[in-house]
Protein backbone atom coordinates (compact mmCIF):
# COMPACT_ATOMS: atom_id res chain seq x y z
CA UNK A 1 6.07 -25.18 8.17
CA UNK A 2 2.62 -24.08 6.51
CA UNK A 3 2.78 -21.13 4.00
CA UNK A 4 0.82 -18.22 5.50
CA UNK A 5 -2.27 -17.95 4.38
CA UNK A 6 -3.22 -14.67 2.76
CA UNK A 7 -6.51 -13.58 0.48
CA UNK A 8 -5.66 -11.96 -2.20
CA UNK A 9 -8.57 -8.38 -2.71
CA UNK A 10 -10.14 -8.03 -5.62
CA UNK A 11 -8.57 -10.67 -7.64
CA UNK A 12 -10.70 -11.20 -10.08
CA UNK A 13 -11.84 -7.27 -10.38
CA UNK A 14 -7.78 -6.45 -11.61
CA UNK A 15 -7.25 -9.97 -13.93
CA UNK A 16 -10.59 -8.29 -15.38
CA UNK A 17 -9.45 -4.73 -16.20
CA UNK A 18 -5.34 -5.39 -16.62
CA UNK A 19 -6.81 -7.18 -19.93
CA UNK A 20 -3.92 -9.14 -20.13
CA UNK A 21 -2.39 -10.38 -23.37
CA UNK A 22 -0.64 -13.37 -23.51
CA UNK A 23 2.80 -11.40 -24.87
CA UNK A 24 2.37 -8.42 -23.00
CA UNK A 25 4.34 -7.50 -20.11
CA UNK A 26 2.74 -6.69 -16.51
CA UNK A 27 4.09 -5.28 -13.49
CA UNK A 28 3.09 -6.43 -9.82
CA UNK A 29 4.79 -3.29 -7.68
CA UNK A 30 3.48 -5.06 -4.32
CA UNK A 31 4.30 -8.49 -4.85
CA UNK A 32 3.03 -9.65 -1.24
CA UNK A 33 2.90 -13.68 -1.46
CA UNK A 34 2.18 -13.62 -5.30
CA UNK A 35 -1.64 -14.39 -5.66
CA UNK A 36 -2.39 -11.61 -8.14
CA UNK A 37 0.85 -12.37 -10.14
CA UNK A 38 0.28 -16.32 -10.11
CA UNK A 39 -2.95 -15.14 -11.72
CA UNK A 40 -1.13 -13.32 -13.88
CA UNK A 41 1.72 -15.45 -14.77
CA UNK A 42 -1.17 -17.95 -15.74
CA UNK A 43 -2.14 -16.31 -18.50
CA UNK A 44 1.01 -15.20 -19.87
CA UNK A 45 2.70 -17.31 -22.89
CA UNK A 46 5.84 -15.40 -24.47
CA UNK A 47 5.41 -12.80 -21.64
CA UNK A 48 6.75 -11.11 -19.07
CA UNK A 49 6.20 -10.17 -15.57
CA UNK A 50 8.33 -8.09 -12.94
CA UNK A 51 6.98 -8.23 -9.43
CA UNK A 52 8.58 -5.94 -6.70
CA UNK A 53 8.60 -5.98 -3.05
CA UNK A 54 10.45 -4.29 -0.47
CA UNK A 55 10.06 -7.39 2.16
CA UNK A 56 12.68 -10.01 1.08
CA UNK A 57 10.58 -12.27 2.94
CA UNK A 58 7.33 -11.91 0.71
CA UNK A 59 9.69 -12.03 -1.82
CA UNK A 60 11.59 -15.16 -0.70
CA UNK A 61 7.70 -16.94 -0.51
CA UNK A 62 6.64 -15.68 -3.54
CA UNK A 63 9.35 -17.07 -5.60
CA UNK A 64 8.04 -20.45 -4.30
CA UNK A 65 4.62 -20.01 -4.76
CA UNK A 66 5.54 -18.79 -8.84
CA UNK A 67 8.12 -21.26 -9.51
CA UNK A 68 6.26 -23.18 -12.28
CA UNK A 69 6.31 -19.89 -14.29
CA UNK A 70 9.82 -19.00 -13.45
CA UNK A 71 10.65 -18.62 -17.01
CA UNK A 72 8.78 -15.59 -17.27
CA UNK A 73 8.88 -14.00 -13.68
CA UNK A 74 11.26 -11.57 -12.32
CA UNK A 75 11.65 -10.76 -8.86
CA UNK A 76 12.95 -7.59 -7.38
CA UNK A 77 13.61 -6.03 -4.00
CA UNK A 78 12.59 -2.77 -4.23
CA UNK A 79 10.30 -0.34 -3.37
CA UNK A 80 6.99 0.27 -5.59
CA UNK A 81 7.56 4.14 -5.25
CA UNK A 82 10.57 3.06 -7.63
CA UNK A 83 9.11 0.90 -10.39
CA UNK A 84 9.88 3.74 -13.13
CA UNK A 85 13.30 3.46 -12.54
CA UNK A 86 13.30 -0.18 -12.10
CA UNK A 87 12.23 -0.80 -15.23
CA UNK A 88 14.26 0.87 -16.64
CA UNK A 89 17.21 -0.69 -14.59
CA UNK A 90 16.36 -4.21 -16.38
CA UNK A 91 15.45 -2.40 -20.04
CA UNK A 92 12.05 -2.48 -20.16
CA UNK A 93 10.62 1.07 -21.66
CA UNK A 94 7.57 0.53 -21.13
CA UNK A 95 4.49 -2.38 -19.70
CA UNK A 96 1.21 -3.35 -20.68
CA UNK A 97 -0.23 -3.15 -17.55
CA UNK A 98 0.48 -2.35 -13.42
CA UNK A 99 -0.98 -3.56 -10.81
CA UNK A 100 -0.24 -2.10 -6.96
CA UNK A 101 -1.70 -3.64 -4.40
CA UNK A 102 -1.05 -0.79 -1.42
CA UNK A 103 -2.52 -2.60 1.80
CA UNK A 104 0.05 -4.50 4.71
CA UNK A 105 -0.55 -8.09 3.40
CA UNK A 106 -2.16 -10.51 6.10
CA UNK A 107 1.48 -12.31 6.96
CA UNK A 108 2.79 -9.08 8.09
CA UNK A 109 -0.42 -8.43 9.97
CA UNK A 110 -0.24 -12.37 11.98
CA UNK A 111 3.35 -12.80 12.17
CA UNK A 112 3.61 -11.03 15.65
CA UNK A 113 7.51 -10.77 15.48
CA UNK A 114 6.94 -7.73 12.80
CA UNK A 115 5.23 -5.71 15.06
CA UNK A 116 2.14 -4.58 12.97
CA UNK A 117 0.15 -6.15 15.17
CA UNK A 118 -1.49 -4.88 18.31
CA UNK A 119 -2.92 -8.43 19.06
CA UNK A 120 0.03 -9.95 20.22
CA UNK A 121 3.28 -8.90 22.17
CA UNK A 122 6.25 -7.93 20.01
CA UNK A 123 9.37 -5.63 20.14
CA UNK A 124 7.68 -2.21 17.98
CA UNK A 125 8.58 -2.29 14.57
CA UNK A 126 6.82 -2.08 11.96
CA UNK A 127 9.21 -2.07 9.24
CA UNK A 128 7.79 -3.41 5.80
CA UNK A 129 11.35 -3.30 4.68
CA UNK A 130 14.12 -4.73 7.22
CA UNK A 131 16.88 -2.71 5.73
CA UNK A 132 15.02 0.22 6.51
CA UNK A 133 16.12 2.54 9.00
CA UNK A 134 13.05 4.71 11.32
CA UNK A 135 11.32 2.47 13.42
CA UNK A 136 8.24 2.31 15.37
CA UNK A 137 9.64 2.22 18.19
CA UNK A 138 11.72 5.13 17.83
CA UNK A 139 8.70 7.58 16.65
CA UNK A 140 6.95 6.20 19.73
CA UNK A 141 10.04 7.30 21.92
CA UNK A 142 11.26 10.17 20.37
CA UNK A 143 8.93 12.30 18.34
CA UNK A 144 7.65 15.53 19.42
CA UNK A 145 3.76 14.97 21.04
CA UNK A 146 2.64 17.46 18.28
CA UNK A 147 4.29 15.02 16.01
CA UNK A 148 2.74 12.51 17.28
CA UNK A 149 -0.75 14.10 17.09
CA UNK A 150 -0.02 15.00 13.97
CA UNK A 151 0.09 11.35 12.45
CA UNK A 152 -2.60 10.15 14.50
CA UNK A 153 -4.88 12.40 13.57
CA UNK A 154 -3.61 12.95 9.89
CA UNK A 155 -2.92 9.33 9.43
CA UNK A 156 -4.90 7.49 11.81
CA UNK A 157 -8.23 9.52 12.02
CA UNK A 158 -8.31 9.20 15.60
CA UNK A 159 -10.03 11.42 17.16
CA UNK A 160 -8.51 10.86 20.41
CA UNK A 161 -5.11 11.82 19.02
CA UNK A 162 -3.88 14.38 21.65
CA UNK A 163 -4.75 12.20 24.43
CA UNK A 164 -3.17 9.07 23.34
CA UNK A 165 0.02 11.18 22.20
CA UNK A 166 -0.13 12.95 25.74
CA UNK A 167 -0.30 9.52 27.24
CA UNK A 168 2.53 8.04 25.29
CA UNK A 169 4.82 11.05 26.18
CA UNK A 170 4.01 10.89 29.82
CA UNK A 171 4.64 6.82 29.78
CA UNK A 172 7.94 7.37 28.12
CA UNK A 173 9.15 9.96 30.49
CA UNK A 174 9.40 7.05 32.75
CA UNK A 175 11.08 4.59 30.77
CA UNK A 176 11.08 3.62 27.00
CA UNK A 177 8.29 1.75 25.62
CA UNK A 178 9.49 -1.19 23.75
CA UNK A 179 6.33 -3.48 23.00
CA UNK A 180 3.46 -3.68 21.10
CA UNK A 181 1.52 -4.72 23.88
CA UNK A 182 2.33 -1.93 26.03
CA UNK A 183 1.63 0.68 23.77
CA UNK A 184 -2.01 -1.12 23.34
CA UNK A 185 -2.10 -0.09 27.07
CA UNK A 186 -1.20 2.99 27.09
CA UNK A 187 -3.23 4.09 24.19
CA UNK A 188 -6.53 2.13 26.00
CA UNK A 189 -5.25 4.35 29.34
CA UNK A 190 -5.99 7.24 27.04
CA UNK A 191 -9.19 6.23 25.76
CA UNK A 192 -12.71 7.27 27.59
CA UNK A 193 -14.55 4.20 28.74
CA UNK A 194 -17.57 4.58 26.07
CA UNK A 195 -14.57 4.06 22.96
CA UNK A 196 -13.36 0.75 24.89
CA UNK A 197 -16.50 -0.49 24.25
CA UNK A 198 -16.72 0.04 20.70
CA UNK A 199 -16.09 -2.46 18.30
CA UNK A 200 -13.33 -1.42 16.65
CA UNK A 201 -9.89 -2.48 18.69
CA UNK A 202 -8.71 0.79 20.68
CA UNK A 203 -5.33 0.93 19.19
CA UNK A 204 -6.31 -0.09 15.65
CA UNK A 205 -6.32 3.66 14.19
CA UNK A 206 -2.92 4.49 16.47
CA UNK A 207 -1.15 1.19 15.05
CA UNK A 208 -2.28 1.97 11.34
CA UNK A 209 -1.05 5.92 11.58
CA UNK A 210 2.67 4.42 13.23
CA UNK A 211 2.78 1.99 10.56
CA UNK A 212 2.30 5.01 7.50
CA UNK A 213 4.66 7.23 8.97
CA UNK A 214 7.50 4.76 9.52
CA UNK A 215 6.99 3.49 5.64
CA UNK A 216 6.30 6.73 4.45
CA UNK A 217 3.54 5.19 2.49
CA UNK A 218 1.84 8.08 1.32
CA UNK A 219 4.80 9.59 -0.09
CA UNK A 220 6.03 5.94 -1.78
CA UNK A 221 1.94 6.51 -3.65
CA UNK A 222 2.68 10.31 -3.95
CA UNK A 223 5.81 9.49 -6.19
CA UNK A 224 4.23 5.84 -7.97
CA UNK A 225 1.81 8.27 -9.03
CA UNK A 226 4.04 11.12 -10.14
CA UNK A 227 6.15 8.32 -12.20
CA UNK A 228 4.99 5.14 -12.55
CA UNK A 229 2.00 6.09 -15.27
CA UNK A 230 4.44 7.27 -17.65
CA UNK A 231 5.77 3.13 -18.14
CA UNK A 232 2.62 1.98 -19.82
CA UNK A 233 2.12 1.68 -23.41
CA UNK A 234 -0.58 3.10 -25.08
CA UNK A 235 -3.66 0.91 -24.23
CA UNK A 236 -2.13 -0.22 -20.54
CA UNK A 237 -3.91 -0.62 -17.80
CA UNK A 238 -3.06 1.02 -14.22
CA UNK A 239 -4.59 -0.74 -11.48
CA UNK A 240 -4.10 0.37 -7.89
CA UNK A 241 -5.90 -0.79 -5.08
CA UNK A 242 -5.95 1.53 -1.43
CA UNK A 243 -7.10 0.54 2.05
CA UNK A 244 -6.96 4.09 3.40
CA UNK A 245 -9.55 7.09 2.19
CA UNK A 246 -5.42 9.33 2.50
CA UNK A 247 -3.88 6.81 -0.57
CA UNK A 248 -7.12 6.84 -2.32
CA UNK A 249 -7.45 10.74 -2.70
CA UNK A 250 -3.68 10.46 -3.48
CA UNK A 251 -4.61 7.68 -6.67
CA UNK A 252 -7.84 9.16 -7.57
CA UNK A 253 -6.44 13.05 -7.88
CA UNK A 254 -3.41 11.89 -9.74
CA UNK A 255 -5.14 9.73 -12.51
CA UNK A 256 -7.57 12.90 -12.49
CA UNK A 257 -4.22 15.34 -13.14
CA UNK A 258 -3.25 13.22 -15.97
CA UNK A 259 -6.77 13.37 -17.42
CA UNK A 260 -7.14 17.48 -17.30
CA UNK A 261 -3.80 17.16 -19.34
CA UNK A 262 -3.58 21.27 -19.29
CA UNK A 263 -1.56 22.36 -15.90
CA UNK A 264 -1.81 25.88 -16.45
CA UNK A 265 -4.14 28.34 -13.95
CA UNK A 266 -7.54 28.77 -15.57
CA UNK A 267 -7.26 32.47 -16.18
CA UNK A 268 -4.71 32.40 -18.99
CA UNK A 269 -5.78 32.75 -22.79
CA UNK A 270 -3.64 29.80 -23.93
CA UNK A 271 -2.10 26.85 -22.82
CA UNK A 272 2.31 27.05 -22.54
CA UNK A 273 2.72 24.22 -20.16
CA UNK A 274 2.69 21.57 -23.06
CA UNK A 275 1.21 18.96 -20.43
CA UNK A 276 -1.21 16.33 -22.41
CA UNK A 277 -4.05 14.20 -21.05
CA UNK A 278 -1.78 11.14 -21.02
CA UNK A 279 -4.68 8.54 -18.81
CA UNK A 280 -8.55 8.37 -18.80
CA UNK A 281 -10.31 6.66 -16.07
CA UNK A 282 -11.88 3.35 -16.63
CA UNK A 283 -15.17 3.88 -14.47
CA UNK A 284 -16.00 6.80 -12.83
CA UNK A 285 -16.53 5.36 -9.45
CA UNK A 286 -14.07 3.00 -7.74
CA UNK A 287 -14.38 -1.12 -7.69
CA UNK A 288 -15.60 -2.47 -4.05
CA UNK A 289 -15.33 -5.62 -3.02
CA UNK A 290 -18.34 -7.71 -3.47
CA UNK A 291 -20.38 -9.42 -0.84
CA UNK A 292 -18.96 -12.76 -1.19
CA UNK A 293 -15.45 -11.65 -1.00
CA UNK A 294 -16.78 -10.02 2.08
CA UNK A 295 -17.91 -12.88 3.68
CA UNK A 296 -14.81 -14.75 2.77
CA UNK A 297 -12.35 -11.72 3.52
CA UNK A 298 -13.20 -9.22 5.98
CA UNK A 299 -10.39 -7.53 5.55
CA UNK A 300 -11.30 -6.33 2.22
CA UNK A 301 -14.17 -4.48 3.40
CA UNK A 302 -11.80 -0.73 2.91
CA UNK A 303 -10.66 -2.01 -0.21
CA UNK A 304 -10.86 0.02 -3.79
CA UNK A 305 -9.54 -0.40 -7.18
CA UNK A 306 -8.99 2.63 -9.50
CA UNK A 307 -8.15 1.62 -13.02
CA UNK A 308 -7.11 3.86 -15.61
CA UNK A 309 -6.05 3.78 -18.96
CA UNK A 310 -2.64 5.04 -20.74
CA UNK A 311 -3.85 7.06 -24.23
């Protein structure tokens, strides 16, 4: 069977500013199918690189697709919220460089089965991690509707959020809903007529505010951001890129914590919290994708990398 295809953002934009060093040692927290850490890889000699995933699957296809470097790759199932404490698992104190790539990588998106899709008919999932517990399916069918509201407006920016939370509790009051493709109907049922006709799919903000709250994915950047930082060497390179303008904010206000170094209130005389500016950004302004990668990846178009540096 033919390997999914998936287009790896930014590629060349994070090679660029990870600077690698051909006897460093790089971390890829969201392996995916491996196309930034085959570029990596590449250019390592007596080096190292841990990648991390918390779909076996992604990790099962990316061991294939880096198997002529397998010398110096490691693979681990895990969670990127965790990479601190993975590293230190397989005693490594500390990386030249990190790279997390935080957006649901295209296989998840076109396998139906997954349920991350709200283009094709599938039991609701939405699991990046199998093992994991809370499903889509049972947030649709048993959260609160101000829960409900609550992520689709918080998560999904949709400003229909009440209605299409209203909808779904009224649907499920008559029996569970168990498929993508009939919560795509219900959430259209929702909808005024003039947002049908937009171009954005109806259900596309509803799907992507499910999907956050059943990976918790902005607490997992919440704590890679508390934690992760404090693995590089002096000189590393953090490189994250988001998809949503929530995980952004989340990257872009904790690189700017760590550059203010001083956590106390601005009122007192002296500093006592002992907290040191321990990154500096590398650009003031985010890396977009450029128009070619447009053309050639749509799906990049959200996409921005936030590098900073560990002093």
């Amino acid at each position: 069977m033919e390997a999914p295809r998936h287009v790896s953002v930014l590629l060349h934009e994070c090679i660029d500013n990870l600077a690698i060093r051909p006897n460093g040692i790089y971390l890829d927290g969201t392996l995916g199918l491996g196309g930034h850490s085959f570029e990596i890889a590449s250019r390592l000699q007596a080096g190292r690189l841990i990648g991390i995933d918390r779909d076996e699957t992604a990790i099962r296809r990316a061991g294939e697709r880096l198997a002529p470097f397998a010398d110096r790759v490691t693979l681990v199932h895990g969670n990127f919220s965790e990479a601190a404490e993975i590293l230190k698992h397989l005693g490594i104190a500390a990386v030249d460089g990190m790279l997390f790539d935080l957006g649901v990588s295209s296989p998840q998106l076109d396998e139906t089965q997954r349920g991350f899709s709200y283009m094709g008919d599938a039991p609701l999932d939405m699991r990046m991690d199998a093992q994991s517990t809370l499903t889509a399916r049972e947030i649709v069918n048993t959260w609160t509707q101000e829960q409900l509201n609550r992520i689709l407006w918080d998560y999904g920016e949709e400003r229909y959020a009440r209605r299409i939370s209203q909808s779904i509790v009224e649907a499920r009051q008559q029996a569970p809903i168990e498929t993508t493709m009939e919560l795509v109907e219900i959430i259209k049922r929702a909808m005024p007529a003039a947002a049908l006709r937009e171009k954005q799919h109806p259900a596309k903000r509803s799907f992507q505010a499910i999907r956050i709250a059943v990976n918790d994915e902005l607490g997992e950047v919440e704590r890679m951001m508390e934690t992760a930082p404090d693995c590089l060497r002096p000189g590393g390179r953090l490189c994250v890129i988001s998809f949503h303008s929530l995980e952004d904010r989340i990257v872009k206000n904790g690189i700017a914590a760590r550059e203010r170094g001083c956590r106390c209130p601005r009122e007192a005389p002296v500093c006592t919290c002992g907290f040191v500016q321990t990154l500096k950004s590398v650009g003031r302004k985010p890396i977009l994708p450029s128009e070619e990668e447009l053309r050639d990846n749509p799906r990049a178009r959200s996409a921005k990398l936030r590098v900073a540096e560990k002093l």
